[in-house]
C-alpha atoms as a PDB file:
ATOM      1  CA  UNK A   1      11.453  -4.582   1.256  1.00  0.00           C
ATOM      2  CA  UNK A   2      10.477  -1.597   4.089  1.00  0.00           C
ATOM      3  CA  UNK A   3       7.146   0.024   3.403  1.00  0.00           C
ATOM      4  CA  UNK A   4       7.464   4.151   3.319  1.00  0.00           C
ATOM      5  CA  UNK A   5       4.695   6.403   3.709  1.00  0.00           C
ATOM      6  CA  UNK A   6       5.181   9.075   0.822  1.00  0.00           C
ATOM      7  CA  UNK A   7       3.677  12.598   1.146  1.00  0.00           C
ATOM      8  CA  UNK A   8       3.481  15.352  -1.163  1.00  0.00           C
ATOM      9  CA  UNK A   9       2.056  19.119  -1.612  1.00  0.00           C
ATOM     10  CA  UNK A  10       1.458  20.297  -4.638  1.00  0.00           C
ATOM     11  CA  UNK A  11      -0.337  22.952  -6.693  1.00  0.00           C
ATOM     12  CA  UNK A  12      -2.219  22.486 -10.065  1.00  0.00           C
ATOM     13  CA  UNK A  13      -1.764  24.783 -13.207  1.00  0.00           C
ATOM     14  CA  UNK A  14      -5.847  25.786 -12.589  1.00  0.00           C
ATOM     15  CA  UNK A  15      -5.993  25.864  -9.095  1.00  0.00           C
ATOM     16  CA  UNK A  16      -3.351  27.233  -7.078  1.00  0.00           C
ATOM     17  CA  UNK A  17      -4.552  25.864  -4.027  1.00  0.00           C
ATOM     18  CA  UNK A  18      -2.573  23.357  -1.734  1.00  0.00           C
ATOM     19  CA  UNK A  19      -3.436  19.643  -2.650  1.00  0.00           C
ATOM     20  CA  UNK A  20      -2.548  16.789  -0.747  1.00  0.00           C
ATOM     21  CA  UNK A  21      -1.213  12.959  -1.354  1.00  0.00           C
ATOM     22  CA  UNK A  22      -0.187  10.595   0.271  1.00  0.00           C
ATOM     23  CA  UNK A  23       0.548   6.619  -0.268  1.00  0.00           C
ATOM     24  CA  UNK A  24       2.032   3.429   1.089  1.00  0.00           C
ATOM     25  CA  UNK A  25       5.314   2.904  -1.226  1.00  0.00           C
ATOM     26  CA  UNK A  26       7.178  -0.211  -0.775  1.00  0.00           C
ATOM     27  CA  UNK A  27      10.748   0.056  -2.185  1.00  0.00           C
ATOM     28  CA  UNK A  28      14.237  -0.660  -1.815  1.00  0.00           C
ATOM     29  CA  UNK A  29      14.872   2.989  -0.018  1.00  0.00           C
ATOM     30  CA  UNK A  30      13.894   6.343   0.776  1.00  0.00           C
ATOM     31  CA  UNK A  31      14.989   7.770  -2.874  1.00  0.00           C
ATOM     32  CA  UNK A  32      13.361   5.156  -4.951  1.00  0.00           C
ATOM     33  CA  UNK A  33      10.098   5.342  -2.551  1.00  0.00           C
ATOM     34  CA  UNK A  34      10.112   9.286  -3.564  1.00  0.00           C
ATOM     35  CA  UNK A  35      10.922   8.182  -7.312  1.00  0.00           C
ATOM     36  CA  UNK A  36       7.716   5.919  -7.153  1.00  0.00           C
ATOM     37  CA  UNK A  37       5.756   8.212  -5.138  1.00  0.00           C
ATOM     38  CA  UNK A  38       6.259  10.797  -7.654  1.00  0.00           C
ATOM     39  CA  UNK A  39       4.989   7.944 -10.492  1.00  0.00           C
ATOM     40  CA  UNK A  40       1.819   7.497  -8.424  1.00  0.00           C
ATOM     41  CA  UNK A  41       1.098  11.118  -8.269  1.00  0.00           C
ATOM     42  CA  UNK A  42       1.754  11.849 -11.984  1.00  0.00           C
ATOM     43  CA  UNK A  43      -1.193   9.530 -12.571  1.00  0.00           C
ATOM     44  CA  UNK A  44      -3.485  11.548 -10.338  1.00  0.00           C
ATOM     45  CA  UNK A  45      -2.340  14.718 -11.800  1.00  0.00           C
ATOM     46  CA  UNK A  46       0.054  15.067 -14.590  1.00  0.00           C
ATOM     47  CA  UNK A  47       0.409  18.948 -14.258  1.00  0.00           C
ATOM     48  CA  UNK A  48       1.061  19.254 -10.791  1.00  0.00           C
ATOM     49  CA  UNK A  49       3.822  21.533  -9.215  1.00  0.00           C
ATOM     50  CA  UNK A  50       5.613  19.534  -5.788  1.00  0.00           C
ATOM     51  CA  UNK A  51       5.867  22.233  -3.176  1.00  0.00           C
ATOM     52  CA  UNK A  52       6.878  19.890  -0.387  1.00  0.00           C
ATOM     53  CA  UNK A  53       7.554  16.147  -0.728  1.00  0.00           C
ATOM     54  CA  UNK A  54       8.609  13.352   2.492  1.00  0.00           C
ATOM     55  CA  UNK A  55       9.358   9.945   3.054  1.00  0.00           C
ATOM     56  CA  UNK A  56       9.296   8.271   6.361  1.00  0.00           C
ATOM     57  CA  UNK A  57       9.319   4.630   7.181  1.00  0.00           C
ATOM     58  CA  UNK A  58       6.216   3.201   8.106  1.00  0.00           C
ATOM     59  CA  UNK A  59       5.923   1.350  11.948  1.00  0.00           C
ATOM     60  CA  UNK A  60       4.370  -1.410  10.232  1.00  0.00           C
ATOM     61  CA  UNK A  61       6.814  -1.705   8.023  1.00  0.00           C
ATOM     62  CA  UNK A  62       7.787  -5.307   9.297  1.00  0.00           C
ATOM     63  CA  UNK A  63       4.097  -6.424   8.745  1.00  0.00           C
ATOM     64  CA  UNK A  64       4.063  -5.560   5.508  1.00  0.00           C
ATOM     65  CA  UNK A  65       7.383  -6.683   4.880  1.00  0.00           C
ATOM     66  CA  UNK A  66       5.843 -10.810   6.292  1.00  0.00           C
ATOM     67  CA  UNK A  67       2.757  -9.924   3.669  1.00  0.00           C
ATOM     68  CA  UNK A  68       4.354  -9.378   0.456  1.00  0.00           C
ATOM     69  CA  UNK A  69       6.670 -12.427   1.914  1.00  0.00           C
ATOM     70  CA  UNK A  70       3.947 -14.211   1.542  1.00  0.00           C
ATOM     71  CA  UNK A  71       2.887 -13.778  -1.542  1.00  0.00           C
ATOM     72  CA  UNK A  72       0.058 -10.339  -0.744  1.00  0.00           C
ATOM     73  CA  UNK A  73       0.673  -7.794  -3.027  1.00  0.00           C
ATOM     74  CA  UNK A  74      -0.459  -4.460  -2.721  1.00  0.00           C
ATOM     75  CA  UNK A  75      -2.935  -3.150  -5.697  1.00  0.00           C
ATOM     76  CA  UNK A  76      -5.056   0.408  -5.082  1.00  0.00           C
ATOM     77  CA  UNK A  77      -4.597   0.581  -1.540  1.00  0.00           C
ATOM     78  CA  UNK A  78      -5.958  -3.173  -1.159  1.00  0.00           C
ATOM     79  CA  UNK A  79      -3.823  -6.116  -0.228  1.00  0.00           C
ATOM     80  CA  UNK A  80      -4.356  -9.244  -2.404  1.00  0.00           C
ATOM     81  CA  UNK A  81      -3.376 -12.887  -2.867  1.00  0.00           C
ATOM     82  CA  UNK A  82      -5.250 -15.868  -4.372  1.00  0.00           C
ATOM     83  CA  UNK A  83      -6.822 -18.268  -2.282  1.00  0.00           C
ATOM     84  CA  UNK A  84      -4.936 -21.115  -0.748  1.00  0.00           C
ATOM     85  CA  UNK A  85      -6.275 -24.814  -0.030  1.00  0.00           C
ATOM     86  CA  UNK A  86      -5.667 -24.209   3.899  1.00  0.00           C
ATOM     87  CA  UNK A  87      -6.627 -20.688   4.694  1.00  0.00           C
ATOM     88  CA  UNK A  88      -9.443 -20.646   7.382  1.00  0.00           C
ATOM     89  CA  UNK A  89     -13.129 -19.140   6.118  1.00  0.00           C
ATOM     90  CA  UNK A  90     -13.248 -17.491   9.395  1.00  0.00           C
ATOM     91  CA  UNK A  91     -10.137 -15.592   9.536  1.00  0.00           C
ATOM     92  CA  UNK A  92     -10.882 -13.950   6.134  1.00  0.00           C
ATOM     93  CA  UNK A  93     -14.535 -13.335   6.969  1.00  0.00           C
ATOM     94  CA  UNK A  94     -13.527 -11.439   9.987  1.00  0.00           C
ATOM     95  CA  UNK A  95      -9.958  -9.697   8.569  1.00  0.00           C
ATOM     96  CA  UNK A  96     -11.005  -9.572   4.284  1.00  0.00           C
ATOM     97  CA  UNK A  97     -13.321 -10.856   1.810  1.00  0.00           C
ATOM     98  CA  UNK A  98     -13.108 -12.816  -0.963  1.00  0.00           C
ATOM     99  CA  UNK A  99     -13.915 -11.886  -4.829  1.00  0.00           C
ATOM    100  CA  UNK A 100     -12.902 -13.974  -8.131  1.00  0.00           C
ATOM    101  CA  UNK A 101     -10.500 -16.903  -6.224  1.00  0.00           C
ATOM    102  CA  UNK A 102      -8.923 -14.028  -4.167  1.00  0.00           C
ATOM    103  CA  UNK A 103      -8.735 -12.723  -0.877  1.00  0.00           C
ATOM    104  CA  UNK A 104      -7.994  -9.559  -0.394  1.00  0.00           C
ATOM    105  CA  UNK A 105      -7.861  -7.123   2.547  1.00  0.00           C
ATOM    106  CA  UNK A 106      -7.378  -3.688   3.709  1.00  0.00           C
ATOM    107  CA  UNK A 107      -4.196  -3.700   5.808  1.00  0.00           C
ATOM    108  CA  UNK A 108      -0.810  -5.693   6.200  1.00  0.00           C
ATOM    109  CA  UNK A 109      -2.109  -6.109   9.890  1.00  0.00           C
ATOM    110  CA  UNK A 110      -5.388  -8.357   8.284  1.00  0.00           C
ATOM    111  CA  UNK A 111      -2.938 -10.255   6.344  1.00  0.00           C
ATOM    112  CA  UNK A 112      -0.829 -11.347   8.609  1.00  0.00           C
ATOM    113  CA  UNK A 113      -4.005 -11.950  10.920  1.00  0.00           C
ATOM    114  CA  UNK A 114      -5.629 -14.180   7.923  1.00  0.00           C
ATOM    115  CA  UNK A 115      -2.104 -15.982   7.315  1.00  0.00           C
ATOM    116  CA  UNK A 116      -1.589 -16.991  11.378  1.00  0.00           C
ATOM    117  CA  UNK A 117      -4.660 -18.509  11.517  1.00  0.00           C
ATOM    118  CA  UNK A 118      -3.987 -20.635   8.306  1.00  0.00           C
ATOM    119  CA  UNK A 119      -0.549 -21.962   9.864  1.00  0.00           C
END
């Protein structure tokens, strides 16, 4: 599935300033990336009144396409997968860490970096 970058503007009920927020989405389309966008920002503020929402697809859309292919799923803007018998120490030192039998990294470009070097 493509990755989209979601944005949205909104105002709050106390604050009518401009907010802010945006988030990698990966969905089917552009529509069900806004759908999930809008989700994600419900959590961060229930109350909030969308003054200007977009959805573009993302250039590394393709790397995170080969991540979640293999098996790196995408959790609080981290990238995670448990730890495979041939993955090289190296390779995650340098693109992740690992934490409780998991690697986990920052971008789709560290784990496709971490995955080439365990082929």
């Amino acid at each position: 599935m493509p990755a989209y970058q979601v944005k949205f503007a909104y105002l709050t009920k106390y604050k009518q300033t401009r907010h802010l927020f945006h988030q990698l989405v990966i969905a089917e389309d552009e529509a069900s990336a806004l759908v999930r966008g809008r989700q994600m920002m419900s959590k961060r503020s229930s109350n909030a009144r969308i003054v200007h929402e977009s959805c573009v697809l993302r250039a590394d859309s393709t790397e995170v396409e080969s991540a979640t292919a293999q098996g790196w799923t995408l959790n609080d803007s981290w990238w995670s997968r448990p730890i495979k018998p041939d993955d090289d120490l190296a390779a995650i030192a340098k693109h992740g860490f690992t934490h409780r039998n998991h690697i986990h990294a920052k971008s789709a470009m560290d784990c496709v970096a971490i995955d080439k070097r365990a082929a």
